[in-house]
PDB file of N, CA and C in Angstrom:
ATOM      1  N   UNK A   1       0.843  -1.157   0.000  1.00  0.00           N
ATOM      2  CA  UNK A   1       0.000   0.000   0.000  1.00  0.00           C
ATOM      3  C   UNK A   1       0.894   1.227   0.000  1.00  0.00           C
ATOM      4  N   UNK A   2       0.575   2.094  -1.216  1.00  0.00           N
ATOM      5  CA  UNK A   2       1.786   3.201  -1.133  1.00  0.00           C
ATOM      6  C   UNK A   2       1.126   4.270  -0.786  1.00  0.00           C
ATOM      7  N   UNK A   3      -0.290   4.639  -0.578  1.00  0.00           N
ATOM      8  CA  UNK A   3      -0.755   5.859  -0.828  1.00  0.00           C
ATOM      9  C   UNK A   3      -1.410   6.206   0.598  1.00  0.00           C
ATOM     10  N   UNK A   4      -0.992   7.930   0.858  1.00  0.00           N
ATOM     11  CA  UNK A   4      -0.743   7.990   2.417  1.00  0.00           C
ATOM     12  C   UNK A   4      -2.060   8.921   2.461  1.00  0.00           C
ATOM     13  N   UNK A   5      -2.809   7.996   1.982  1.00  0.00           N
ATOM     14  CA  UNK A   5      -4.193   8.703   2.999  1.00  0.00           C
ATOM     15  C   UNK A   5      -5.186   7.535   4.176  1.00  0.00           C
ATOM     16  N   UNK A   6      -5.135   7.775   5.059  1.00  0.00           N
ATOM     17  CA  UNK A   6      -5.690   6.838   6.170  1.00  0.00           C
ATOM     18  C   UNK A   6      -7.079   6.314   5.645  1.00  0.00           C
ATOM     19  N   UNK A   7      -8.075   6.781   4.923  1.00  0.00           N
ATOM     20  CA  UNK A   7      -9.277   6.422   4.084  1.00  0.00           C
ATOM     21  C   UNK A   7      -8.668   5.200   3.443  1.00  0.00           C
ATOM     22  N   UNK A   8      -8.123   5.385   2.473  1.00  0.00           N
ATOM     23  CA  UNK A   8      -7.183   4.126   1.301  1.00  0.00           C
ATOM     24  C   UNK A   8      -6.666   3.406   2.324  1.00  0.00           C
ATOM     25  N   UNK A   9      -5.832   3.599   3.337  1.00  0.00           N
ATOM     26  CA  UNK A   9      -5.120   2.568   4.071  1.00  0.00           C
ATOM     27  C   UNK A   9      -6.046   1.690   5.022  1.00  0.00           C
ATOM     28  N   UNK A  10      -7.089   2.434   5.570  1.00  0.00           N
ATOM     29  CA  UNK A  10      -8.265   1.110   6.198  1.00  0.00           C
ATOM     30  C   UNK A  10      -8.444   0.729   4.971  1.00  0.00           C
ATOM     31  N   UNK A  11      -9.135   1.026   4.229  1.00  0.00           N
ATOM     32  CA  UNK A  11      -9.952   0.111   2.989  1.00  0.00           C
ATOM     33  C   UNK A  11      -8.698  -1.126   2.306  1.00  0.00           C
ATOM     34  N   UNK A  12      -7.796  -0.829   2.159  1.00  0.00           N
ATOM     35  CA  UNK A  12      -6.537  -1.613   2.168  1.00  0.00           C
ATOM     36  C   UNK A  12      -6.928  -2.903   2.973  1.00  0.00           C
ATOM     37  N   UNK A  13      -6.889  -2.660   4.321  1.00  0.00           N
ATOM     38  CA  UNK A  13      -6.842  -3.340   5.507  1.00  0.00           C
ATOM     39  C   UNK A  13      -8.669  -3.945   5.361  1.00  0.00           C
ATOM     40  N   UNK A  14      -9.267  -3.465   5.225  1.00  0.00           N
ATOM     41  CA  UNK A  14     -10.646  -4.148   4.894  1.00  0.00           C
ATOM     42  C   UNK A  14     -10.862  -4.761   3.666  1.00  0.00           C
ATOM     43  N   UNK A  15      -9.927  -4.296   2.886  1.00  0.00           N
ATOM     44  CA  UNK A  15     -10.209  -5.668   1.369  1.00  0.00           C
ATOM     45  C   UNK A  15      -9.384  -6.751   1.405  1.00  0.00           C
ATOM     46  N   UNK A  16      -8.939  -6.961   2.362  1.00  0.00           N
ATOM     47  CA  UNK A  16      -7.921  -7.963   2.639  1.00  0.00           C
ATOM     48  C   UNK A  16      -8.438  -9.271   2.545  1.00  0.00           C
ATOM     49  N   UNK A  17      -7.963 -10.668   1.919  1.00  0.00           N
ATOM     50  CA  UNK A  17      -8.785 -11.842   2.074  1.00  0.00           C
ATOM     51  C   UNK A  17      -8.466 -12.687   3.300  1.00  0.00           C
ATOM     52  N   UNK A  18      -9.051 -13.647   3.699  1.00  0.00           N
ATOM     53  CA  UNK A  18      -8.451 -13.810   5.019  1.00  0.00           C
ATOM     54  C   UNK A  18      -7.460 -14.970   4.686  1.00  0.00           C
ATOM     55  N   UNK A  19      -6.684 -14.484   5.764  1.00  0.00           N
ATOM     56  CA  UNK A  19      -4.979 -14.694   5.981  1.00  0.00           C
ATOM     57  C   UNK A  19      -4.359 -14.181   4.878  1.00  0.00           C
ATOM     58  N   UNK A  20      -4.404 -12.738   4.463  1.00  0.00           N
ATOM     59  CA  UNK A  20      -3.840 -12.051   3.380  1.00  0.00           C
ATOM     60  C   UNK A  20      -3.139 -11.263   3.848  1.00  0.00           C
ATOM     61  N   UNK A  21      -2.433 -10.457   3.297  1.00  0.00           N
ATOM     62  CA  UNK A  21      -1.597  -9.717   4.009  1.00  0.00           C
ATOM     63  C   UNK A  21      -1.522  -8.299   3.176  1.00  0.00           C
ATOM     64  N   UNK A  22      -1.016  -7.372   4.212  1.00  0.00           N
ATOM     65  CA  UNK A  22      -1.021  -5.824   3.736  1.00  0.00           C
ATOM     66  C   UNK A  22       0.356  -5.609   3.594  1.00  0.00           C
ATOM     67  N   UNK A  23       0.967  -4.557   2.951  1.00  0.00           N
ATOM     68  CA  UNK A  23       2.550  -4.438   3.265  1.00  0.00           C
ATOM     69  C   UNK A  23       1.975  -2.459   3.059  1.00  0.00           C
ATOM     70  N   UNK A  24       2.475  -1.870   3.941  1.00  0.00           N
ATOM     71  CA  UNK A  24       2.738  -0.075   3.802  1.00  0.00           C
ATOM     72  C   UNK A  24       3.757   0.129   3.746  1.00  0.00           C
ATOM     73  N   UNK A  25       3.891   0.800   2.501  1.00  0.00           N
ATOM     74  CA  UNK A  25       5.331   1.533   2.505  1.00  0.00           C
ATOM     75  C   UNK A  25       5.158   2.901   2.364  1.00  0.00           C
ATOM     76  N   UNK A  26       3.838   3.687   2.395  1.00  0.00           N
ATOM     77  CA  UNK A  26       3.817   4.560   2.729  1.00  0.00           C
ATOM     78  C   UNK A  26       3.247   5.138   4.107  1.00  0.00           C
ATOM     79  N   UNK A  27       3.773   6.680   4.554  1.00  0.00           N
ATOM     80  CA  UNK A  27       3.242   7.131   5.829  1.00  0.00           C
ATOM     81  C   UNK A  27       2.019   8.048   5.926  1.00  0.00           C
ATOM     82  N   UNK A  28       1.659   8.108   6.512  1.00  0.00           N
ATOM     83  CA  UNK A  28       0.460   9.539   6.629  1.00  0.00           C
ATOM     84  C   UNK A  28       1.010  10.736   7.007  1.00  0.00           C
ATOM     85  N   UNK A  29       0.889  11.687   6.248  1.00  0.00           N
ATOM     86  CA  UNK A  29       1.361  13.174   6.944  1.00  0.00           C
ATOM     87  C   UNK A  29       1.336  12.890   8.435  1.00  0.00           C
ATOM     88  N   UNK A  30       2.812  13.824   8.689  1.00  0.00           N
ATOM     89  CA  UNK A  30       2.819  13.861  10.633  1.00  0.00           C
ATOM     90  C   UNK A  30       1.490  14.957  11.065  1.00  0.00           C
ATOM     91  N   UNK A  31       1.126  14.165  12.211  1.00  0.00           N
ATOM     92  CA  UNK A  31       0.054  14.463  13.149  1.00  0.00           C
ATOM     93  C   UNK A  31      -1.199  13.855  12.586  1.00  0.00           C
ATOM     94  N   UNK A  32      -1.334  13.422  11.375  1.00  0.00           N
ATOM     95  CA  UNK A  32      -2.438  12.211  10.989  1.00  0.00           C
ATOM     96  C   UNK A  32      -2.530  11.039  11.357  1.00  0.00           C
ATOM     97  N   UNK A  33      -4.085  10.038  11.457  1.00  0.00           N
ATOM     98  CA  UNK A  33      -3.802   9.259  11.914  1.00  0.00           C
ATOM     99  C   UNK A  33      -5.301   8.626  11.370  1.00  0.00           C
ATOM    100  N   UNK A  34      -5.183   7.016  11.049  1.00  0.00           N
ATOM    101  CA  UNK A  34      -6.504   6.471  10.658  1.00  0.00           C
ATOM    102  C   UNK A  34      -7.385   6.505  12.007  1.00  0.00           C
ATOM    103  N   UNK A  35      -8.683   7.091  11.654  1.00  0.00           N
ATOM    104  CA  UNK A  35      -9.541   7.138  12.852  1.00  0.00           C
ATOM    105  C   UNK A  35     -10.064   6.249  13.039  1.00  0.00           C
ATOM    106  N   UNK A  36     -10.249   4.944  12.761  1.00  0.00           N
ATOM    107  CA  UNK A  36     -10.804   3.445  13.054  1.00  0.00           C
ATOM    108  C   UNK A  36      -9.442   2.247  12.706  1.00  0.00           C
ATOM    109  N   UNK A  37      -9.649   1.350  13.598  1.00  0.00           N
ATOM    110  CA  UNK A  37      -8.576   0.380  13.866  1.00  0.00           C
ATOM    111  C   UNK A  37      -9.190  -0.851  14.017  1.00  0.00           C
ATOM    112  N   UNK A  38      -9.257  -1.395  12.618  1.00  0.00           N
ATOM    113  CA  UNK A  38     -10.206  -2.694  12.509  1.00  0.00           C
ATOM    114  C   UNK A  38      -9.936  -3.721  13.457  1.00  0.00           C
ATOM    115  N   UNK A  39      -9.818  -4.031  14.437  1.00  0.00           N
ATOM    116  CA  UNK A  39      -9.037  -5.035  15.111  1.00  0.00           C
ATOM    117  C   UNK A  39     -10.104  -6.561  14.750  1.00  0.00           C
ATOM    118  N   UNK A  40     -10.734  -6.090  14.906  1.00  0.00           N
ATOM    119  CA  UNK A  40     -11.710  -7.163  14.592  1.00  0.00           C
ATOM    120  C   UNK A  40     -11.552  -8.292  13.481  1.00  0.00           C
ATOM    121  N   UNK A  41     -11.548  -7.240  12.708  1.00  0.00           N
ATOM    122  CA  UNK A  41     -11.613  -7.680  11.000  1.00  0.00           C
ATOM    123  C   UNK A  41     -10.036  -8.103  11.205  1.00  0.00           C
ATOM    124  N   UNK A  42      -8.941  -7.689  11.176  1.00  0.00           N
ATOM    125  CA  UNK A  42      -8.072  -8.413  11.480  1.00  0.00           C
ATOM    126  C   UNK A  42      -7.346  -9.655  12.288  1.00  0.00           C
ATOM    127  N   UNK A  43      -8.218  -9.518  13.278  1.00  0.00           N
ATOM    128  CA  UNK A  43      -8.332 -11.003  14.502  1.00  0.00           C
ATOM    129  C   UNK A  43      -8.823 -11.885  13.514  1.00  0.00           C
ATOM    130  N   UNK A  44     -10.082 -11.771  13.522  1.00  0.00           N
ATOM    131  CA  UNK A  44     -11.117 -12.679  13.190  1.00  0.00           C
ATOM    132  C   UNK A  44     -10.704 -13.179  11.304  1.00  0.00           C
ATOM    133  N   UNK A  45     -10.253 -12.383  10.605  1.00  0.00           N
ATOM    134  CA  UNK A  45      -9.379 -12.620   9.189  1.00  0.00           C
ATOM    135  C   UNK A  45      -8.000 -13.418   9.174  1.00  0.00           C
ATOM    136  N   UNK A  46      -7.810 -12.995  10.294  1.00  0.00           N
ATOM    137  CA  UNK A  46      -5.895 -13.416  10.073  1.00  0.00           C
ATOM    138  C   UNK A  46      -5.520 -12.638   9.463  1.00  0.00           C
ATOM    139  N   UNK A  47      -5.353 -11.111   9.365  1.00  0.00           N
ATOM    140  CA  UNK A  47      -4.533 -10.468   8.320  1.00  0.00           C
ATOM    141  C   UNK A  47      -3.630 -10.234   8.758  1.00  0.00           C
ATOM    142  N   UNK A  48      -2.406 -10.094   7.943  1.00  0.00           N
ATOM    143  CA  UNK A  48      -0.947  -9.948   8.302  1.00  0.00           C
ATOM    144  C   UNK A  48      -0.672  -8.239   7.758  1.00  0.00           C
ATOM    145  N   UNK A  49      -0.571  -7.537   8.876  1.00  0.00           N
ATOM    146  CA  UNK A  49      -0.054  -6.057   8.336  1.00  0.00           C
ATOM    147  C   UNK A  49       1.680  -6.072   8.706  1.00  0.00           C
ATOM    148  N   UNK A  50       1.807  -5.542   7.697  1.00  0.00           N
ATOM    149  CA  UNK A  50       3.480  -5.090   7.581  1.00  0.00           C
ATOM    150  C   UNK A  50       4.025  -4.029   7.171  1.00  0.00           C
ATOM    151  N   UNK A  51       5.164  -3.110   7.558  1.00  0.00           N
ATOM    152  CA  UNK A  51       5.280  -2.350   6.886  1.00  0.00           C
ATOM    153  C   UNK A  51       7.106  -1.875   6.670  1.00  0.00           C
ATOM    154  N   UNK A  52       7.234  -1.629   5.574  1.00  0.00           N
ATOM    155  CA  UNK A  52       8.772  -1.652   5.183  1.00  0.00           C
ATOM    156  C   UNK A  52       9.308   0.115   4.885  1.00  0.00           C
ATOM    157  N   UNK A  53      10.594  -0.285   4.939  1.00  0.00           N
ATOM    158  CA  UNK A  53      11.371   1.384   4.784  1.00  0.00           C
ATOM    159  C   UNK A  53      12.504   1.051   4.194  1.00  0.00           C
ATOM    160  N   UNK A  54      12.720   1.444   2.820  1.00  0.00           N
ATOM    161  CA  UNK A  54      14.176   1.311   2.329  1.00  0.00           C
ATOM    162  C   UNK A  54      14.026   0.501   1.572  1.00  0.00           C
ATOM    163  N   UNK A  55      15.110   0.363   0.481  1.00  0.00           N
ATOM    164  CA  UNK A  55      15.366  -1.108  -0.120  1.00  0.00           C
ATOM    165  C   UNK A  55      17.086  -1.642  -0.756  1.00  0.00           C
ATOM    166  N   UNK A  56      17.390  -2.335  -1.256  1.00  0.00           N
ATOM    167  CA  UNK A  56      18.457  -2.855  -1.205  1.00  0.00           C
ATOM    168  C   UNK A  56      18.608  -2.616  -2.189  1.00  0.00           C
ATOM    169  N   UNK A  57      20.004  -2.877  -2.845  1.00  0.00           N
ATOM    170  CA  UNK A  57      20.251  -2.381  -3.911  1.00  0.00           C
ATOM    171  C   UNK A  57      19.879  -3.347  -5.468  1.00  0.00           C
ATOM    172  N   UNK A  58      19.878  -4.753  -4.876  1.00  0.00           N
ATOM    173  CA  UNK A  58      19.015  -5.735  -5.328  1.00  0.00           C
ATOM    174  C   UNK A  58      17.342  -5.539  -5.755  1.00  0.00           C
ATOM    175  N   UNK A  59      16.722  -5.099  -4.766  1.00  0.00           N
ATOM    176  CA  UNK A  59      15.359  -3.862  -5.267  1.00  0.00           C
ATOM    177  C   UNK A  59      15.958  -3.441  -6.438  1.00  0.00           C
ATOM    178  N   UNK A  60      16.577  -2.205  -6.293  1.00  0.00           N
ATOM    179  CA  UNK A  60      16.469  -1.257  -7.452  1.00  0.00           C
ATOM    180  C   UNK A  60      16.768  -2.128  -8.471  1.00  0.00           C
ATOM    181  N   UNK A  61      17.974  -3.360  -8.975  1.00  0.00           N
ATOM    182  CA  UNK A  61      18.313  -3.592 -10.409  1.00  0.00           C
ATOM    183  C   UNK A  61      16.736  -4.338 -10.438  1.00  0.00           C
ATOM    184  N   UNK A  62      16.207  -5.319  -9.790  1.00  0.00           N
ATOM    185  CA  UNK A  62      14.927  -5.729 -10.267  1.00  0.00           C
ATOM    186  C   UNK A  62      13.898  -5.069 -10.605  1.00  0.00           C
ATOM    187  N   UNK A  63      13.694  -3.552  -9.740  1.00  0.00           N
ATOM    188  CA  UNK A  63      12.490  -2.412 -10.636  1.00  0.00           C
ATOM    189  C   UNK A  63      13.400  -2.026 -11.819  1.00  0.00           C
ATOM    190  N   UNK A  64      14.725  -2.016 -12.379  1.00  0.00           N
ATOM    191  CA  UNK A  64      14.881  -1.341 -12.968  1.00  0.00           C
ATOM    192  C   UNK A  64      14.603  -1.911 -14.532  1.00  0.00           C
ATOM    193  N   UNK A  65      15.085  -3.375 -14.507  1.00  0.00           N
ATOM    194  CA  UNK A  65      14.417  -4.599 -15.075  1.00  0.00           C
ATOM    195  C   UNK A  65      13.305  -4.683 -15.204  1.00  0.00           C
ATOM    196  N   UNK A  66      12.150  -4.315 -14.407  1.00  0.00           N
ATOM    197  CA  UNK A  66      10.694  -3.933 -14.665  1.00  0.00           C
ATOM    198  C   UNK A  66      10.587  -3.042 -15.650  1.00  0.00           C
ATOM    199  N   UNK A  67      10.807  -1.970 -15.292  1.00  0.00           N
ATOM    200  CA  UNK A  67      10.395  -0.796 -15.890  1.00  0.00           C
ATOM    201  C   UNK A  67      11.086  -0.957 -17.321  1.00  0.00           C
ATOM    202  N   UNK A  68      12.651  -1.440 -17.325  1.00  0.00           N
ATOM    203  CA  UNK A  68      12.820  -1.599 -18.739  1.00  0.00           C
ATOM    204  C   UNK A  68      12.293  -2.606 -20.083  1.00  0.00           C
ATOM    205  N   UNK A  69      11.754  -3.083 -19.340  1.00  0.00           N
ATOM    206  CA  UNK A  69      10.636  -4.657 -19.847  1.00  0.00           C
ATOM    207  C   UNK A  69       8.930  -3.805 -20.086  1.00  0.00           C
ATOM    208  N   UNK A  70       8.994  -2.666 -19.878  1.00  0.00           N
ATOM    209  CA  UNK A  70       7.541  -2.252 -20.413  1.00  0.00           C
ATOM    210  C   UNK A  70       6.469  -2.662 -19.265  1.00  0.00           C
ATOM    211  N   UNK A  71       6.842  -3.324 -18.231  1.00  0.00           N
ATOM    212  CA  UNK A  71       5.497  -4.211 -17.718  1.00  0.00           C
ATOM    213  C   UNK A  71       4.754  -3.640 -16.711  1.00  0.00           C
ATOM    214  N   UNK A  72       5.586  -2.221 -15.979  1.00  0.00           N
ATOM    215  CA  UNK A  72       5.690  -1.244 -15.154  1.00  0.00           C
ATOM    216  C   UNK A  72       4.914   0.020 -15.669  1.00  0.00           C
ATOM    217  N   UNK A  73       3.573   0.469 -16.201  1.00  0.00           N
ATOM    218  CA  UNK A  73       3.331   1.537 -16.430  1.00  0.00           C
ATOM    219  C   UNK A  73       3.444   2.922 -15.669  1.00  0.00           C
ATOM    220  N   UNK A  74       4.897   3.184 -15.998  1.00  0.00           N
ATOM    221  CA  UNK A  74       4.764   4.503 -15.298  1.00  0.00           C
ATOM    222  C   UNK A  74       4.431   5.784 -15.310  1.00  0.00           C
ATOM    223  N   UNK A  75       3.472   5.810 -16.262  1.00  0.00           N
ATOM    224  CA  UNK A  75       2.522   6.819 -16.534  1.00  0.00           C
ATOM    225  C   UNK A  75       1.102   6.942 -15.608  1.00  0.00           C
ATOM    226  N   UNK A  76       0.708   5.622 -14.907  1.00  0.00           N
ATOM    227  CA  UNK A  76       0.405   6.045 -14.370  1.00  0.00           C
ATOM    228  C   UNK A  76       0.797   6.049 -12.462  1.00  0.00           C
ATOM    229  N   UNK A  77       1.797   6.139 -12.233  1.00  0.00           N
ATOM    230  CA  UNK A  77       2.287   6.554 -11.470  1.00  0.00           C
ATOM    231  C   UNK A  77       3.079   7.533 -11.019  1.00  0.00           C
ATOM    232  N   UNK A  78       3.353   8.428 -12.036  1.00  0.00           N
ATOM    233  CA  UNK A  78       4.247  10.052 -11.474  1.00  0.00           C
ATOM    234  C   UNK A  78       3.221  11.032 -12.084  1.00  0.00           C
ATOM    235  N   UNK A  79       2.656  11.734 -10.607  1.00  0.00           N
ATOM    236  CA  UNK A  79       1.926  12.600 -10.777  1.00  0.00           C
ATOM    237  C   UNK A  79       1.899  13.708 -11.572  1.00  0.00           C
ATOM    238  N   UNK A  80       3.528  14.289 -11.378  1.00  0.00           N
ATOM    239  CA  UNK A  80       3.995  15.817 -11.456  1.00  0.00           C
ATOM    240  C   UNK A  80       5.298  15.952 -12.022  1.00  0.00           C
ATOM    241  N   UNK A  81       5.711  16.796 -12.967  1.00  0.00           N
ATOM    242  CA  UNK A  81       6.950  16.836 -13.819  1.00  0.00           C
ATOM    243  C   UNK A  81       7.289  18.144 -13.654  1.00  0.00           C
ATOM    244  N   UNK A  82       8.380  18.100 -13.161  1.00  0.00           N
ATOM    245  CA  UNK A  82       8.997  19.910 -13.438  1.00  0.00           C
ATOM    246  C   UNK A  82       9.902  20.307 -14.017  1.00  0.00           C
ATOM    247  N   UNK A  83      10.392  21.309 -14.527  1.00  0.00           N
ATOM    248  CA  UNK A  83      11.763  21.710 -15.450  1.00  0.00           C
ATOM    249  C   UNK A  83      12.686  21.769 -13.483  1.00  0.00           C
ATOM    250  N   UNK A  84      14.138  21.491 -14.207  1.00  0.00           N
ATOM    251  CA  UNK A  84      15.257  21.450 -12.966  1.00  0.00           C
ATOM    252  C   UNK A  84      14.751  23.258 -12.792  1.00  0.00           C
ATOM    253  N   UNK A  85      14.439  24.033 -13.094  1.00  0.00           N
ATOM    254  CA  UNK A  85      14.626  25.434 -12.284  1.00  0.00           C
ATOM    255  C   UNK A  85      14.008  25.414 -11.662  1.00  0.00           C
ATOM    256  N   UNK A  86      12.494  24.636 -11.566  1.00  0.00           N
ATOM    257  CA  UNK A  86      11.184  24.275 -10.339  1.00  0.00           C
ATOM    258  C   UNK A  86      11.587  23.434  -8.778  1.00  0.00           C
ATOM    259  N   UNK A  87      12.932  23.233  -9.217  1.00  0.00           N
ATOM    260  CA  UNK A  87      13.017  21.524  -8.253  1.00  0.00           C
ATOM    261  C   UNK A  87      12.715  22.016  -6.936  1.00  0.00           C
ATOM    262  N   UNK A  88      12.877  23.366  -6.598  1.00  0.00           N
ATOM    263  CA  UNK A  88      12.424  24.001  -5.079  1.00  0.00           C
ATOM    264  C   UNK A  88      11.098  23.761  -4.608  1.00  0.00           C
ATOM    265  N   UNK A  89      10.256  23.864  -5.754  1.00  0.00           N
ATOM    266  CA  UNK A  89       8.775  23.868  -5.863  1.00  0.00           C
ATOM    267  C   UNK A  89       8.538  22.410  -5.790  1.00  0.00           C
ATOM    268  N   UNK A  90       8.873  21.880  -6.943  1.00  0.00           N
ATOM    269  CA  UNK A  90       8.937  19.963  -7.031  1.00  0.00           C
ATOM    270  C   UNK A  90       9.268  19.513  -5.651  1.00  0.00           C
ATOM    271  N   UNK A  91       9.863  19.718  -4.937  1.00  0.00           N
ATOM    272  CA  UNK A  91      10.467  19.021  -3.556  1.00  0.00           C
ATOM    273  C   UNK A  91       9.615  19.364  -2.590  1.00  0.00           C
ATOM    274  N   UNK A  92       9.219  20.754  -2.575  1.00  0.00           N
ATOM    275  CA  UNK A  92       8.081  21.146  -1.496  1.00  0.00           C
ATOM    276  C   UNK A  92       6.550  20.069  -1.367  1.00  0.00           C
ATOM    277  N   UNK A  93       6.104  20.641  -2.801  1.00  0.00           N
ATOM    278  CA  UNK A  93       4.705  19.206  -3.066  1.00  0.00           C
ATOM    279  C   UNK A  93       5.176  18.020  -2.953  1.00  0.00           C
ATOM    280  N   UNK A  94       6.271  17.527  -2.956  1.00  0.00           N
ATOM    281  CA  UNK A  94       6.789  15.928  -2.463  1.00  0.00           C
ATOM    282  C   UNK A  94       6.399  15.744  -1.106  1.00  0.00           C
ATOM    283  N   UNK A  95       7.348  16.631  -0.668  1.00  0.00           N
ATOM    284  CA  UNK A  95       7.420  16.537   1.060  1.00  0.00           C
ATOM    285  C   UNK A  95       6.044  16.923   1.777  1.00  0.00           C
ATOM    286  N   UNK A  96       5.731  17.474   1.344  1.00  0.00           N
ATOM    287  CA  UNK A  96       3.761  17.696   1.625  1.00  0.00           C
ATOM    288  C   UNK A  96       3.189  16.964   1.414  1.00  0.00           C
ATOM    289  N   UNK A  97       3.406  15.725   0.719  1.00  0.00           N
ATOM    290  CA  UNK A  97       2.636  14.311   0.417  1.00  0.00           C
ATOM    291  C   UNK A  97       0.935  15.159  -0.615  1.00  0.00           C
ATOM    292  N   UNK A  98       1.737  15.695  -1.294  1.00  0.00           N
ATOM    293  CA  UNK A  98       0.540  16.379  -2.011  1.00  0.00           C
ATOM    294  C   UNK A  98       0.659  15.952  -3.754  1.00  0.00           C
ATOM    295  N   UNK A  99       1.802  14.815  -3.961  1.00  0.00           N
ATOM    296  CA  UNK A  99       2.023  13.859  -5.314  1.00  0.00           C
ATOM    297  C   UNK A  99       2.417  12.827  -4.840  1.00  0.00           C
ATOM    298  N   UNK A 100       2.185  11.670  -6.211  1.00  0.00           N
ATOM    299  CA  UNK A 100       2.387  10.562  -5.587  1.00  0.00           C
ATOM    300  C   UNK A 100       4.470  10.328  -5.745  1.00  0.00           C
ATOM    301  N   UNK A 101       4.505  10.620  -7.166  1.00  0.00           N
ATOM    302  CA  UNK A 101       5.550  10.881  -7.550  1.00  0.00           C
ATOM    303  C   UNK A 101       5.937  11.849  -8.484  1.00  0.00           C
ATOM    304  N   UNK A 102       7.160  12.854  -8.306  1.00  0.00           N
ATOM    305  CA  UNK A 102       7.386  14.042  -8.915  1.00  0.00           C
ATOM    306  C   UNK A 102       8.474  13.900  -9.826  1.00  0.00           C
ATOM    307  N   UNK A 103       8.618  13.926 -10.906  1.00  0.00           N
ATOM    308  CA  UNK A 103       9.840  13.837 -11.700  1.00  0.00           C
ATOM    309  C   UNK A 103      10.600  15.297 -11.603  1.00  0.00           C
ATOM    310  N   UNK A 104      11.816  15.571 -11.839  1.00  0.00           N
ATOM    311  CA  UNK A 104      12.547  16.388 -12.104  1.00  0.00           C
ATOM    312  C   UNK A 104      13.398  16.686 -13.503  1.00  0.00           C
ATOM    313  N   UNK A 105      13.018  17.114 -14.166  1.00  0.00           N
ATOM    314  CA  UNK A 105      13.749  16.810 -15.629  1.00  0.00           C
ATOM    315  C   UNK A 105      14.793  17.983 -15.804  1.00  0.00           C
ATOM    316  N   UNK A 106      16.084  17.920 -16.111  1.00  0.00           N
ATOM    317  CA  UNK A 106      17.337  18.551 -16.437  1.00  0.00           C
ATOM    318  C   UNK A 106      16.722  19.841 -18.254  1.00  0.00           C
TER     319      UNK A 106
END
């Protein structure tokens, strides 16, 4: 689950099949927080929540192998494109969690 809105991240956690599992790799803006905590639906499911930070460098050659294989549409995944004189601007809406992903182009 990459997308840091607490709405998407229960529903995540509620479409889960049972004994399925969640993985977050994204966070919620600081001082946010999901206002319901299925415990239930997770007891009673078996769902496995997890959540990761970082990756190895083994990650990257295998996305990079994705993406060069076509199989990776990354169109629709980078929100926002800026010329390098924006990158002040580009970095701000990053860090605001206000795109999913921002390109920077030279």
């Amino acid at each position: 689950m990459a997308a840091p809105v607490g709405q998407a991240q229960l529903q995540a956690i509620k479409s889960t099949a049972i004994e399925g599992r969640v993985n977050f790799f994204a966070t919620l803006p600081q001082g946010e927080a999901v206002e319901e905590f299925p415990s239930n639906y997770l007891h009673y499911n078996q769902v496995y929540v997890t959540g990761t930070s970082g990756a190895s460098r083994t990650h990257f050659v295998k996305t990079l192998d994705i993406i060069a294989s076509g199989r990776l549409p990354l169109s629709e995944v980078v929100t926002d494109e800026y010329p390098l004189e924006e990158m002040d601007e580009a970095l701000e809406k990053a860090r605001k969690n206000e795109s999913l992903k921002v390109i920077v182009r030279p």
